[in-house]
PDB file of N, CA and C in Angstrom:
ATOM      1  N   UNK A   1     -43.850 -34.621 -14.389  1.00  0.00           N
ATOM      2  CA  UNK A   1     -43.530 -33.301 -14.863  1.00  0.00           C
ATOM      3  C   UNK A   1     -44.598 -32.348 -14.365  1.00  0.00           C
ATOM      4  N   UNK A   2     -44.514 -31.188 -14.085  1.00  0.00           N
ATOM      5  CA  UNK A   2     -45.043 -30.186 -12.910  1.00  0.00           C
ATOM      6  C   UNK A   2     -45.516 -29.371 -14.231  1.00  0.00           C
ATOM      7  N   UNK A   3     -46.927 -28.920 -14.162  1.00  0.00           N
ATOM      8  CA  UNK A   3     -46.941 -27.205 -14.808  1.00  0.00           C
ATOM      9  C   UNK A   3     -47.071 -26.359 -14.610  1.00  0.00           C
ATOM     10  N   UNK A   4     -46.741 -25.420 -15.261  1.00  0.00           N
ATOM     11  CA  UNK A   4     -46.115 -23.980 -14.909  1.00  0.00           C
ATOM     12  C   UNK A   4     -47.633 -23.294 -13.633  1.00  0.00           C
ATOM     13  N   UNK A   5     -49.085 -24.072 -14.307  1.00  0.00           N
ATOM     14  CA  UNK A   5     -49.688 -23.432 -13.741  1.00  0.00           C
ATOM     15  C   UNK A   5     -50.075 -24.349 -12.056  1.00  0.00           C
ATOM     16  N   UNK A   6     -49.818 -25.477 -12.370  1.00  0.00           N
ATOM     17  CA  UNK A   6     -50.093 -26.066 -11.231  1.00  0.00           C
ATOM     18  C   UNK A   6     -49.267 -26.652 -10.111  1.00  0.00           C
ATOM     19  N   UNK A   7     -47.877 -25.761 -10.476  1.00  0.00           N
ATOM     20  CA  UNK A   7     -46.769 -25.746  -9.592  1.00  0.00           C
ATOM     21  C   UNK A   7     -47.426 -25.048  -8.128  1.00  0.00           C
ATOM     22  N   UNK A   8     -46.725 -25.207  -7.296  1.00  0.00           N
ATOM     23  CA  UNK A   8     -47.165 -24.178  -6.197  1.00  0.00           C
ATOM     24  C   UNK A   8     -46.179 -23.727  -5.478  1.00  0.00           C
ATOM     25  N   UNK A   9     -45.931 -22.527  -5.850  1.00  0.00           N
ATOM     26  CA  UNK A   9     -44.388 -21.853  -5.312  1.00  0.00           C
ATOM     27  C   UNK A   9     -44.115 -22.026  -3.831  1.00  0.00           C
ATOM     28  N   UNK A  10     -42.806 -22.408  -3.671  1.00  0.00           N
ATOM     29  CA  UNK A  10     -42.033 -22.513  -2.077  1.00  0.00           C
ATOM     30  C   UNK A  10     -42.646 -21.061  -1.160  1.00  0.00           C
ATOM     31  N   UNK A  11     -42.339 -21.345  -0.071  1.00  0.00           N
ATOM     32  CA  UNK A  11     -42.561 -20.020   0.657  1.00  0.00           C
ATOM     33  C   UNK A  11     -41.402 -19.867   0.948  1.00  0.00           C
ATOM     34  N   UNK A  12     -40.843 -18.463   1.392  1.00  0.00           N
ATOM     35  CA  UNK A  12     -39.258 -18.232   1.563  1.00  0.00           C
ATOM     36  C   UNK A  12     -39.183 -17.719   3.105  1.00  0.00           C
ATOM     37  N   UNK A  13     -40.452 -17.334   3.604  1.00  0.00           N
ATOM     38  CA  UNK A  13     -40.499 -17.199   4.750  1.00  0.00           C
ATOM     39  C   UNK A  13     -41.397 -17.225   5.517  1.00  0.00           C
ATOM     40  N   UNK A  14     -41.488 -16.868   6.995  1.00  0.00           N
ATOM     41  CA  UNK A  14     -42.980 -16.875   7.735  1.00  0.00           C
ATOM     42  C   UNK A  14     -43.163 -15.369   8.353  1.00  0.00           C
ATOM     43  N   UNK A  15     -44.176 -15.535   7.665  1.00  0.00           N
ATOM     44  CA  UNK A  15     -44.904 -13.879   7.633  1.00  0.00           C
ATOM     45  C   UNK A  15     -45.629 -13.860   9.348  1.00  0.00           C
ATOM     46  N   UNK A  16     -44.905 -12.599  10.165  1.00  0.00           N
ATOM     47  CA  UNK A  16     -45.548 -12.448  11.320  1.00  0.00           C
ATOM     48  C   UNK A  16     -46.073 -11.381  11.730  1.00  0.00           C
ATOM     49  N   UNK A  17     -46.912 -10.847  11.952  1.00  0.00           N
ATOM     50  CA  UNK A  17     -47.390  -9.398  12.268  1.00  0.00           C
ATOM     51  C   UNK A  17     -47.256  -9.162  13.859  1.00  0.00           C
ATOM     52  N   UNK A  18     -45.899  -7.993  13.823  1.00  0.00           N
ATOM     53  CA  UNK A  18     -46.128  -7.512  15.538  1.00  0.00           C
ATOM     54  C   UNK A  18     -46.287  -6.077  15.290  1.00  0.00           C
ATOM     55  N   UNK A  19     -47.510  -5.560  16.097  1.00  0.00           N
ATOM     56  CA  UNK A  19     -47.832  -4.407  16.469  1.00  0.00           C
ATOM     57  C   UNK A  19     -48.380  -3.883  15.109  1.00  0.00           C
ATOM     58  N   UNK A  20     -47.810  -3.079  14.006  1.00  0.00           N
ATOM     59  CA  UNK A  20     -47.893  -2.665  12.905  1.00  0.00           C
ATOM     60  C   UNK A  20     -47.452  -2.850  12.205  1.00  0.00           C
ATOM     61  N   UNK A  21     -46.372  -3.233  12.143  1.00  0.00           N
ATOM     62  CA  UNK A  21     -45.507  -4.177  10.745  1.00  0.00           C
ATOM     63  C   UNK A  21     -45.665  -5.255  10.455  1.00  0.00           C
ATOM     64  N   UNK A  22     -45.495  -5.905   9.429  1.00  0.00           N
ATOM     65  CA  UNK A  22     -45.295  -7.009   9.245  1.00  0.00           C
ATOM     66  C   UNK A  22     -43.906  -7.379   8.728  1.00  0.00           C
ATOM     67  N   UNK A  23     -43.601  -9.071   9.638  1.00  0.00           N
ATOM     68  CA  UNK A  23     -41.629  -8.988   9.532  1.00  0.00           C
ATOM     69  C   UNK A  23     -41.814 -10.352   9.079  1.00  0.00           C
ATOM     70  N   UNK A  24     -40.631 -10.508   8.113  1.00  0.00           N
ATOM     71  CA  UNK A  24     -40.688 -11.970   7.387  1.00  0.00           C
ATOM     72  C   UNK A  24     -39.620 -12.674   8.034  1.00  0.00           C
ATOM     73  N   UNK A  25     -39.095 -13.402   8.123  1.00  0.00           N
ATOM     74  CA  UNK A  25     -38.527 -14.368   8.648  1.00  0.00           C
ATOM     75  C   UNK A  25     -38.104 -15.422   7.761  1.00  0.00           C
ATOM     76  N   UNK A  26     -36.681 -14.862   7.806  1.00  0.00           N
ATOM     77  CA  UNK A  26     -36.113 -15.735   6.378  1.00  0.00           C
ATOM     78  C   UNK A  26     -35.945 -17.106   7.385  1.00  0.00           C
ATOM     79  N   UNK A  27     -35.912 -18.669   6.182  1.00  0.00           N
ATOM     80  CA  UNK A  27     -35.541 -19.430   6.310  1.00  0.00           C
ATOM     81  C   UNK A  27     -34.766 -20.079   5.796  1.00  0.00           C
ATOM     82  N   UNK A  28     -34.097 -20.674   5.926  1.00  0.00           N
ATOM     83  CA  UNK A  28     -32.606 -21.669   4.981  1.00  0.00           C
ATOM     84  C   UNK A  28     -33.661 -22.683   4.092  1.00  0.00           C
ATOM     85  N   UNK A  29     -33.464 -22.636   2.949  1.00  0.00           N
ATOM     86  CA  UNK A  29     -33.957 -23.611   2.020  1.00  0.00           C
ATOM     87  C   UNK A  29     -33.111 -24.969   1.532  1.00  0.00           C
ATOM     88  N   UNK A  30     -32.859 -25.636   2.230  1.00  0.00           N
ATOM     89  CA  UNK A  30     -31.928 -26.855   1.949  1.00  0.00           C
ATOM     90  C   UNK A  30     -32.302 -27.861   0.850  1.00  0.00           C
ATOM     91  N   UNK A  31     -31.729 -27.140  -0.445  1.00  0.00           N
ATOM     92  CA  UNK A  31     -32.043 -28.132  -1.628  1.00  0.00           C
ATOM     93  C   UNK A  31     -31.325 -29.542  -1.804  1.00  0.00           C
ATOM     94  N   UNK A  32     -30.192 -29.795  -1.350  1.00  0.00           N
ATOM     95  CA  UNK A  32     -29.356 -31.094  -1.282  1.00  0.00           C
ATOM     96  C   UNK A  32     -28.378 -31.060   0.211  1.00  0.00           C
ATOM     97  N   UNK A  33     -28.359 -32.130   0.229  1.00  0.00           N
ATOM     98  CA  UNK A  33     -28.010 -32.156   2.208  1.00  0.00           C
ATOM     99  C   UNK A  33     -26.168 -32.085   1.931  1.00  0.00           C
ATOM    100  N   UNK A  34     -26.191 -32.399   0.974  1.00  0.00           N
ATOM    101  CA  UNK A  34     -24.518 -32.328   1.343  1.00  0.00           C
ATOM    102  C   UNK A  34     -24.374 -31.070  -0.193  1.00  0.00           C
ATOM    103  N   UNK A  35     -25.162 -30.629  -0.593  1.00  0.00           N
ATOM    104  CA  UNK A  35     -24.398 -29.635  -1.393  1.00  0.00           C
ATOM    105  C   UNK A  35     -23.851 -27.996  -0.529  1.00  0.00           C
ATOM    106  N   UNK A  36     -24.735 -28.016   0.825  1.00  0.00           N
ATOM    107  CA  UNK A  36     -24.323 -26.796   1.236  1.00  0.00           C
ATOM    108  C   UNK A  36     -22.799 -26.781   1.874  1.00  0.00           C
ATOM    109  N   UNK A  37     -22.635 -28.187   2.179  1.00  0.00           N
ATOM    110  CA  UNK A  37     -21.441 -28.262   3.438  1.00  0.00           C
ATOM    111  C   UNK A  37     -20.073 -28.328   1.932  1.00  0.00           C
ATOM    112  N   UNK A  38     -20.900 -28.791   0.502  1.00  0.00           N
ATOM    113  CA  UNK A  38     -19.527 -28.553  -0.242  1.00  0.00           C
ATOM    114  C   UNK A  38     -19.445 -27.217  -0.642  1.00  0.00           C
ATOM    115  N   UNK A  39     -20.458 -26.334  -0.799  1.00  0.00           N
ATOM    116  CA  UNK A  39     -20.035 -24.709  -0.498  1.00  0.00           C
ATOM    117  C   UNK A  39     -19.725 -24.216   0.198  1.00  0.00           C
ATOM    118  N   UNK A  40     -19.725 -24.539   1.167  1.00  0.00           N
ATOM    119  CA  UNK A  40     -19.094 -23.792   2.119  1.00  0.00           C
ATOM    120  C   UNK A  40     -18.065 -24.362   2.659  1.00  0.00           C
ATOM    121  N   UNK A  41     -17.276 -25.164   2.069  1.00  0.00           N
ATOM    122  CA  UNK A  41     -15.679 -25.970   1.399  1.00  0.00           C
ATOM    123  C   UNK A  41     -14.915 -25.261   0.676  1.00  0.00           C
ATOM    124  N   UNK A  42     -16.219 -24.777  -0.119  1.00  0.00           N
ATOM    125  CA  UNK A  42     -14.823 -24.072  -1.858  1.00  0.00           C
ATOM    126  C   UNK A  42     -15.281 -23.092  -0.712  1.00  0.00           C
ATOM    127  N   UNK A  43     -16.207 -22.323  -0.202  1.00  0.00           N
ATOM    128  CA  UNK A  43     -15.885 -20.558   0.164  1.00  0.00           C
ATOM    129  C   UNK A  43     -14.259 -21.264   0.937  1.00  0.00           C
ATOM    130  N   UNK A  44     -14.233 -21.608   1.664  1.00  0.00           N
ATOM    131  CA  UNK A  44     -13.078 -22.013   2.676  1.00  0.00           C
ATOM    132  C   UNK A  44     -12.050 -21.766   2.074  1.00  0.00           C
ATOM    133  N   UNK A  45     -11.917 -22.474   0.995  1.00  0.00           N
ATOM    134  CA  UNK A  45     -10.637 -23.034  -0.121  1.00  0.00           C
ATOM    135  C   UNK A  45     -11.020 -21.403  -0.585  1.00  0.00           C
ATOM    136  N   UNK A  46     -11.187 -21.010  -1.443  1.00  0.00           N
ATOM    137  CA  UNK A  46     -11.392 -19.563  -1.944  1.00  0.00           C
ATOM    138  C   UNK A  46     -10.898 -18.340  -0.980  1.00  0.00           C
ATOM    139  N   UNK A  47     -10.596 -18.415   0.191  1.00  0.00           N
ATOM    140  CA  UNK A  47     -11.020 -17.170   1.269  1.00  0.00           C
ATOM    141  C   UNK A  47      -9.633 -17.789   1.810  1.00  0.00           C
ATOM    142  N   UNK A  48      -9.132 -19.050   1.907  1.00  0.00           N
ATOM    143  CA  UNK A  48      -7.915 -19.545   2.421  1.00  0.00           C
ATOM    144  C   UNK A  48      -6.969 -18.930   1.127  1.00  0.00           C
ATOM    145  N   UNK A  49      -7.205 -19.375  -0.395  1.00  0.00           N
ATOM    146  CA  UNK A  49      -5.841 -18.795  -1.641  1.00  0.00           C
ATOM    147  C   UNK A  49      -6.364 -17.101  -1.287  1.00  0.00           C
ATOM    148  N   UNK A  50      -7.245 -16.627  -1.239  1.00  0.00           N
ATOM    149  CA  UNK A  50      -7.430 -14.944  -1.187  1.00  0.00           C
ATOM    150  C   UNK A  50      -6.605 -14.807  -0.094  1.00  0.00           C
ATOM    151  N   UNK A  51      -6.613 -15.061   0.914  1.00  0.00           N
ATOM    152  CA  UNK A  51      -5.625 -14.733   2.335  1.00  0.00           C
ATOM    153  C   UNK A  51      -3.986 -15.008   1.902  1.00  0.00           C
ATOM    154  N   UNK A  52      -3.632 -15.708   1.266  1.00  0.00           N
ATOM    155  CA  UNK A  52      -2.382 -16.499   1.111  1.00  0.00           C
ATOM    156  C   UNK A  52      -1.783 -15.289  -0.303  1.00  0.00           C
ATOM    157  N   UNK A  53      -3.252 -15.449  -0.904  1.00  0.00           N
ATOM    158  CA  UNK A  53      -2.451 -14.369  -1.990  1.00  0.00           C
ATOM    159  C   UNK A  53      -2.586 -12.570  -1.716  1.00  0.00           C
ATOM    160  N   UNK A  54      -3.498 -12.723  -0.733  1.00  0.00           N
ATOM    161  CA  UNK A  54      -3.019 -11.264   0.063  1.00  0.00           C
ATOM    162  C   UNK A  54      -1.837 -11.054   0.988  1.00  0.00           C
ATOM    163  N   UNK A  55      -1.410 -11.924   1.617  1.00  0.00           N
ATOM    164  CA  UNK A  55      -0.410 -11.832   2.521  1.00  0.00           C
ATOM    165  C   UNK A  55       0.949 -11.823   1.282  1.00  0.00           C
ATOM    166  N   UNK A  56       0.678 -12.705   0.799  1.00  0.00           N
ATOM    167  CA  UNK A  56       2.003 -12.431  -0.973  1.00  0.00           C
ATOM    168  C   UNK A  56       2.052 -11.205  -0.982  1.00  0.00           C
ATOM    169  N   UNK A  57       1.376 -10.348  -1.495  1.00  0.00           N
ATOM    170  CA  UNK A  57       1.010  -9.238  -1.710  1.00  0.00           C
ATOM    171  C   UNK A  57       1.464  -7.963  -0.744  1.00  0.00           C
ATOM    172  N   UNK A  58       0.958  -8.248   0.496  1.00  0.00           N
ATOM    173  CA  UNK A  58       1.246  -7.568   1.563  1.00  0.00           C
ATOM    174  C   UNK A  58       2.769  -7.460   1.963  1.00  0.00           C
ATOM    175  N   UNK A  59       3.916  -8.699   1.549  1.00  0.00           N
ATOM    176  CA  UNK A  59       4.378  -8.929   2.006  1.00  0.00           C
ATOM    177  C   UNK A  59       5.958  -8.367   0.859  1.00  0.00           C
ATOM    178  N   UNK A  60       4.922  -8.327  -0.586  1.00  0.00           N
ATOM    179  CA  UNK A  60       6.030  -7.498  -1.784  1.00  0.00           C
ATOM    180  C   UNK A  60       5.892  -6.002  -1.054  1.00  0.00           C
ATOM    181  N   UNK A  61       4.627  -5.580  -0.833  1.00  0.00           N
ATOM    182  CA  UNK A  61       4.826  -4.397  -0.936  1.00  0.00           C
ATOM    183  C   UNK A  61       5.695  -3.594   0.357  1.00  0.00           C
ATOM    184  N   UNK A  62       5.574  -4.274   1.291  1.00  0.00           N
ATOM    185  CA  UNK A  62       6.553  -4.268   2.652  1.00  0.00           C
ATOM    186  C   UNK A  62       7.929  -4.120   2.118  1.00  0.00           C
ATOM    187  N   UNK A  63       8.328  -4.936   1.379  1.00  0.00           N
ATOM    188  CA  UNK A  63       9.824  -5.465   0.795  1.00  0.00           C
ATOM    189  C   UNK A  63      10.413  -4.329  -0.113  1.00  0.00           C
ATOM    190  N   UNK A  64       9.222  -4.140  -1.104  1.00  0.00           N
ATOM    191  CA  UNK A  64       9.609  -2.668  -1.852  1.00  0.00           C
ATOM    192  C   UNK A  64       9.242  -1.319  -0.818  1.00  0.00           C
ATOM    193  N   UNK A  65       8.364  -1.323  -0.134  1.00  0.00           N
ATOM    194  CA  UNK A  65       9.120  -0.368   0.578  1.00  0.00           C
ATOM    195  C   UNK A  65       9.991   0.106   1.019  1.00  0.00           C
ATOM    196  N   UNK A  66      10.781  -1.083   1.773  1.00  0.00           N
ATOM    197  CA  UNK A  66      12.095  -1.386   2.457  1.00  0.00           C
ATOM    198  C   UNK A  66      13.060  -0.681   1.523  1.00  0.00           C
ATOM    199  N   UNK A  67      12.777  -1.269   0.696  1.00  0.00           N
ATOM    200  CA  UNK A  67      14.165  -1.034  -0.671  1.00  0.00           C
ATOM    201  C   UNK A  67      14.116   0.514  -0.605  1.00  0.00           C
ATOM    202  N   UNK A  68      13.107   0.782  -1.279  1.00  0.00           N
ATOM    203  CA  UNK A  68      12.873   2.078  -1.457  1.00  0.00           C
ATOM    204  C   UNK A  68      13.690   3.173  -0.394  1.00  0.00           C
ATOM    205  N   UNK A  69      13.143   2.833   0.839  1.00  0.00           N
ATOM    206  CA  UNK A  69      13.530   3.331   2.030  1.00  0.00           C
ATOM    207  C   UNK A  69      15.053   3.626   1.896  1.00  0.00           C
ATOM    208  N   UNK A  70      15.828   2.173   1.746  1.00  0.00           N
ATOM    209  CA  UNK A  70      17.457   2.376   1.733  1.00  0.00           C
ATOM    210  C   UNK A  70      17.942   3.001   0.779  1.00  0.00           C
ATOM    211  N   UNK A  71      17.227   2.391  -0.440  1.00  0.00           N
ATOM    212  CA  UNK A  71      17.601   3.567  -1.634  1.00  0.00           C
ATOM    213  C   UNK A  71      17.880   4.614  -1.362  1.00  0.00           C
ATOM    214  N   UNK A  72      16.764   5.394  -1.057  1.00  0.00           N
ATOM    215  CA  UNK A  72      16.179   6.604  -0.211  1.00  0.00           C
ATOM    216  C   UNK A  72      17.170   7.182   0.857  1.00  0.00           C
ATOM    217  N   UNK A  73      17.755   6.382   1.694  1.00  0.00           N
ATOM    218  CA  UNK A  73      18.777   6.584   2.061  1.00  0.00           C
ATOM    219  C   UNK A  73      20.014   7.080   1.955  1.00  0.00           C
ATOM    220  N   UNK A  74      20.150   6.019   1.189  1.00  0.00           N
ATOM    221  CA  UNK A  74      21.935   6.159   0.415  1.00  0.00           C
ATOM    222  C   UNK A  74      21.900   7.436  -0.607  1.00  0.00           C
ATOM    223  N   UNK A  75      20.579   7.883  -1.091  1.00  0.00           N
ATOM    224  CA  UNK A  75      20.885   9.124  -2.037  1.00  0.00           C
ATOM    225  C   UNK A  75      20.470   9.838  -0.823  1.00  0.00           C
ATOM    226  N   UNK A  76      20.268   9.968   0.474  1.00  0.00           N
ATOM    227  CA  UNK A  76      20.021  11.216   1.145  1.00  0.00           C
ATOM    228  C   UNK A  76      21.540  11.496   1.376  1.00  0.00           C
ATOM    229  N   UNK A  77      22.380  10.141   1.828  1.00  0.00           N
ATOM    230  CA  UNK A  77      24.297  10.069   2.124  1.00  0.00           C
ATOM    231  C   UNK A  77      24.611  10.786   0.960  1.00  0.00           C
ATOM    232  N   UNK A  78      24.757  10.249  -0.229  1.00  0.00           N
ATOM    233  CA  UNK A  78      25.401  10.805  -1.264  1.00  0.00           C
ATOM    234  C   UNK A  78      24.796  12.203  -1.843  1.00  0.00           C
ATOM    235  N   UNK A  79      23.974  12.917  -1.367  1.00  0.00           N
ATOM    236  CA  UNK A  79      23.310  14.061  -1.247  1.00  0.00           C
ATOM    237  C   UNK A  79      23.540  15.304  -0.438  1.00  0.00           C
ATOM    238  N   UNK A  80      23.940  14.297   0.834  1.00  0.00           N
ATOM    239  CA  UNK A  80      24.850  15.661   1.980  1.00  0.00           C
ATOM    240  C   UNK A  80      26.335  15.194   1.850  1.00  0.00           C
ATOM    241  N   UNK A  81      26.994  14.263   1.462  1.00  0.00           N
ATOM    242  CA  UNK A  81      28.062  14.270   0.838  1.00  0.00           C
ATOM    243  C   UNK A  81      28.464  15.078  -0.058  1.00  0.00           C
ATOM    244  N   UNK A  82      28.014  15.256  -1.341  1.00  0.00           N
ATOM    245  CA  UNK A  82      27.911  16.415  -2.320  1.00  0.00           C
ATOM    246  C   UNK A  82      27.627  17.481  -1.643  1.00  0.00           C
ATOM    247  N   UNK A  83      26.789  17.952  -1.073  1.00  0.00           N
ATOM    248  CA  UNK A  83      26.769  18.997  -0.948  1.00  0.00           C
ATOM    249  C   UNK A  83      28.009  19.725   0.054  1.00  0.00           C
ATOM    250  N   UNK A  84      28.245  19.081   1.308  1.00  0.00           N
ATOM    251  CA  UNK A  84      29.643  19.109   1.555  1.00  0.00           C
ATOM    252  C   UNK A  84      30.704  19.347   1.008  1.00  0.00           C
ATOM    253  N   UNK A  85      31.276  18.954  -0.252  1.00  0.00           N
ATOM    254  CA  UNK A  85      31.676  18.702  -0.730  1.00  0.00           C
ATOM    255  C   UNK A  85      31.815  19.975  -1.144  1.00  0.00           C
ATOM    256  N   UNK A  86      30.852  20.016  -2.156  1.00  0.00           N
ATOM    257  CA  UNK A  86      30.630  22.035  -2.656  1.00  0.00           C
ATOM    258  C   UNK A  86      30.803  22.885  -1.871  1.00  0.00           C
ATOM    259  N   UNK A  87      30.088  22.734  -0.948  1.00  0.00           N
ATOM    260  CA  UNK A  87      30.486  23.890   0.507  1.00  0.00           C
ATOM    261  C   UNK A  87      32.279  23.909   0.606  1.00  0.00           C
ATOM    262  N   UNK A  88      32.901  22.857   0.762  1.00  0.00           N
ATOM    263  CA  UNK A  88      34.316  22.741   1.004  1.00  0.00           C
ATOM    264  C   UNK A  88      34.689  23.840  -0.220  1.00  0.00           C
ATOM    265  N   UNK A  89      34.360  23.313  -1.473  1.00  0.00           N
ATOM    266  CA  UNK A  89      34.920  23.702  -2.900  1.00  0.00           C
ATOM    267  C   UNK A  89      34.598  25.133  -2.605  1.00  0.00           C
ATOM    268  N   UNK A  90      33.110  25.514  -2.637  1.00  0.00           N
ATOM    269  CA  UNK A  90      33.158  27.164  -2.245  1.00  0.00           C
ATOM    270  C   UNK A  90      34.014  28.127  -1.494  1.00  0.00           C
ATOM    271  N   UNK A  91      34.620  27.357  -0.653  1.00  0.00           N
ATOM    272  CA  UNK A  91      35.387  27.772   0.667  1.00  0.00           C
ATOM    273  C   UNK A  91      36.259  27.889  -0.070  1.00  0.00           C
ATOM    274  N   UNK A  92      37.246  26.738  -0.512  1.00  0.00           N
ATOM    275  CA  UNK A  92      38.539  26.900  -1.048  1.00  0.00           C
ATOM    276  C   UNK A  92      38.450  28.107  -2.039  1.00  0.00           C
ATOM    277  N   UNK A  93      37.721  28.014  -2.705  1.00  0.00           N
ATOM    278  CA  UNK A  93      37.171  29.048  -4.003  1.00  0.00           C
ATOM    279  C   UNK A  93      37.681  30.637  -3.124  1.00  0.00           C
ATOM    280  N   UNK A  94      36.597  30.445  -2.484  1.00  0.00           N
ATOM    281  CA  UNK A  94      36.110  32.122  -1.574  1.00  0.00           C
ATOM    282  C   UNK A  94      37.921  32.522  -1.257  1.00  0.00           C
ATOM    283  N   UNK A  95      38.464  31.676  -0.348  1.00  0.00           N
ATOM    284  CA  UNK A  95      40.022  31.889   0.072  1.00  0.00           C
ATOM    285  C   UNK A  95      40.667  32.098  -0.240  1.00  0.00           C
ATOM    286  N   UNK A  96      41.036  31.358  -1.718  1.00  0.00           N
ATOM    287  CA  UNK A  96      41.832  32.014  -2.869  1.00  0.00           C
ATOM    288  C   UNK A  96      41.437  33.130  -3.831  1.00  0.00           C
ATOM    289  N   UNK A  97      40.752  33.184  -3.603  1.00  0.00           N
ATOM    290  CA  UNK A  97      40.156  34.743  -4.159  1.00  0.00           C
ATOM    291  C   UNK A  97      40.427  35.825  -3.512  1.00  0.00           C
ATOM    292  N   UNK A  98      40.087  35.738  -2.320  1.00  0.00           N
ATOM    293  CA  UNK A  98      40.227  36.620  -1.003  1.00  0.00           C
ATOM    294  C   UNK A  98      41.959  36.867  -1.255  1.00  0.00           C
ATOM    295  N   UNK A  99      42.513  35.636  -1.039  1.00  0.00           N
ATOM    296  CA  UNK A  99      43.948  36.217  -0.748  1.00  0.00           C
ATOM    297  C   UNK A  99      44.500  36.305  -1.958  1.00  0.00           C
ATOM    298  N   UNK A 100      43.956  36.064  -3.307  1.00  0.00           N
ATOM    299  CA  UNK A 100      44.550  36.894  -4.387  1.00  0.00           C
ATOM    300  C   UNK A 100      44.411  38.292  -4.179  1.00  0.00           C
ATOM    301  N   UNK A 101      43.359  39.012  -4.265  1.00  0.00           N
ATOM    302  CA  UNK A 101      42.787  40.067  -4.127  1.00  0.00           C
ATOM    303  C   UNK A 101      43.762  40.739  -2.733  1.00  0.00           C
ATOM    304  N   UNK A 102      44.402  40.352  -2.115  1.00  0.00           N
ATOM    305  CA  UNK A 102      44.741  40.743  -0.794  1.00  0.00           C
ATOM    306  C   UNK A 102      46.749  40.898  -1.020  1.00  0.00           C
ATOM    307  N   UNK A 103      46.863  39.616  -2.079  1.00  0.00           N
ATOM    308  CA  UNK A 103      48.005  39.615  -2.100  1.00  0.00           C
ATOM    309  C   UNK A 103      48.263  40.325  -3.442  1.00  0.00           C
ATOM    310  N   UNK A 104      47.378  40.605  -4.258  1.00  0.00           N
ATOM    311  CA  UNK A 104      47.410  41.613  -5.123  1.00  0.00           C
ATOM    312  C   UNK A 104      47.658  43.014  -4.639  1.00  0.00           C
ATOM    313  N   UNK A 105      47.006  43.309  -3.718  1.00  0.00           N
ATOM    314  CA  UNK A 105      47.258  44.658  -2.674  1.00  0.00           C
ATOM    315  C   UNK A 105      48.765  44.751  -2.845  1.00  0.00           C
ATOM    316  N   UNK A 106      49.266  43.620  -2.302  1.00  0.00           N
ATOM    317  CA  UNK A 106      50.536  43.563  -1.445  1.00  0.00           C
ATOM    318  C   UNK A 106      51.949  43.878  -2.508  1.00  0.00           C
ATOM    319  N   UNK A 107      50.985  43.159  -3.250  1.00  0.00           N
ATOM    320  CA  UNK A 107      52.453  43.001  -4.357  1.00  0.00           C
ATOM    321  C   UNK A 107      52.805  44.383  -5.560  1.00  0.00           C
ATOM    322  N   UNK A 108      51.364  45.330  -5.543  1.00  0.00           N
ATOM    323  CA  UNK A 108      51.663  46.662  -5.583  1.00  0.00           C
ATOM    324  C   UNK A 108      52.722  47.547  -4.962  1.00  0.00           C
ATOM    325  N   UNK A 109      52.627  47.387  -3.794  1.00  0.00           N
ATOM    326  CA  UNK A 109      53.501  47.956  -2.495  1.00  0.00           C
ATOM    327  C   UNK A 109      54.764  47.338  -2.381  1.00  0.00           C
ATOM    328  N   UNK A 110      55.288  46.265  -3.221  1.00  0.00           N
ATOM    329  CA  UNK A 110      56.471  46.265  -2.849  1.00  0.00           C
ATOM    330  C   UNK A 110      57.584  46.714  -3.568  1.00  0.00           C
ATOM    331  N   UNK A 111      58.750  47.096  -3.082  1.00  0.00           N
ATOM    332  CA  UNK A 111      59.201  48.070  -3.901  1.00  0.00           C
ATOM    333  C   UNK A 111      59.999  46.852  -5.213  1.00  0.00           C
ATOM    334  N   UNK A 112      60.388  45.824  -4.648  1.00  0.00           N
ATOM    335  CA  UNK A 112      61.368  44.879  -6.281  1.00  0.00           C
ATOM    336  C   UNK A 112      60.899  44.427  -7.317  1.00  0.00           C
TER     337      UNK A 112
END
C-alpha cells in the first residue's frame, strides 16, 4: 500500500524547451494492454448505432417531407381548381346580369 506522501506522481509528458517556449509533449499512458483496444470497440459499436440511428432519422424526415410535398400538391390542384371554378361562377353570374339588365331594356320597348 503506497502513501499519499510517498507516492510519486506519473509524468504526463516531456517537457522540451525550443527557443522561448516551453512545449509538452503529450504521451499515451497505457494503464491495461487490452483495455484500450476494448474502448475503442464500444466507441465503434456507439458511433456505428449513432450512424444507423441517424440515417433512421434522416431517412423519416426525407419521407415526411415527401408527403408533405404531395400533400402540398394536391391542395395547390384543388386550389386552382376552386378557384376556376369561381372565376367560371363569376362569369356566369356577370352574363346573366348583363343580359337581364339588357333584356330588361328590351322588354320595355316592346309594344305586347
Amino acid at each position: 500500500m503506497t502513501n499519499a506522501r510517498t507516492a510519486r506522481p506519473r509524468p504526463l509528458g516531456k517537457l522540451s524547451v525550443t527557443s522561448d517556449r516551453a512545449v509538452i509533449e503529450k504521451q499515451s499512458v497505457c494503464t491495461a494492454a487490452g483495455k484500450e483496444s476494448e474502448r475503442e470497440g464500444g466507441q465503434e459499436v456507439t458511433v456505428t448505432v449513432l450512424a444507423i440511428f441517424l440515417l433512421i432519422i434522416g431517412m423519416l424526415l426525407v419521407l415526411i417531407g415527401a408527403l408533405l410535398i404531395l400533400i402540398g400538391t394536391f391542395l395547390i390542384a384543388v386550389g386552382a381548381t376552386l378557384i376556376l371554378m369561381g372565376m367560371a361562377v363569376i362569369a356566369v353570374g356577370a352574363f346573366l346580369l348583363i343580359r337581364r339588365l339588357l333584356d330588361h331594356d328590351r322588354a320595355r320597348s316592346h309594344s305586347w
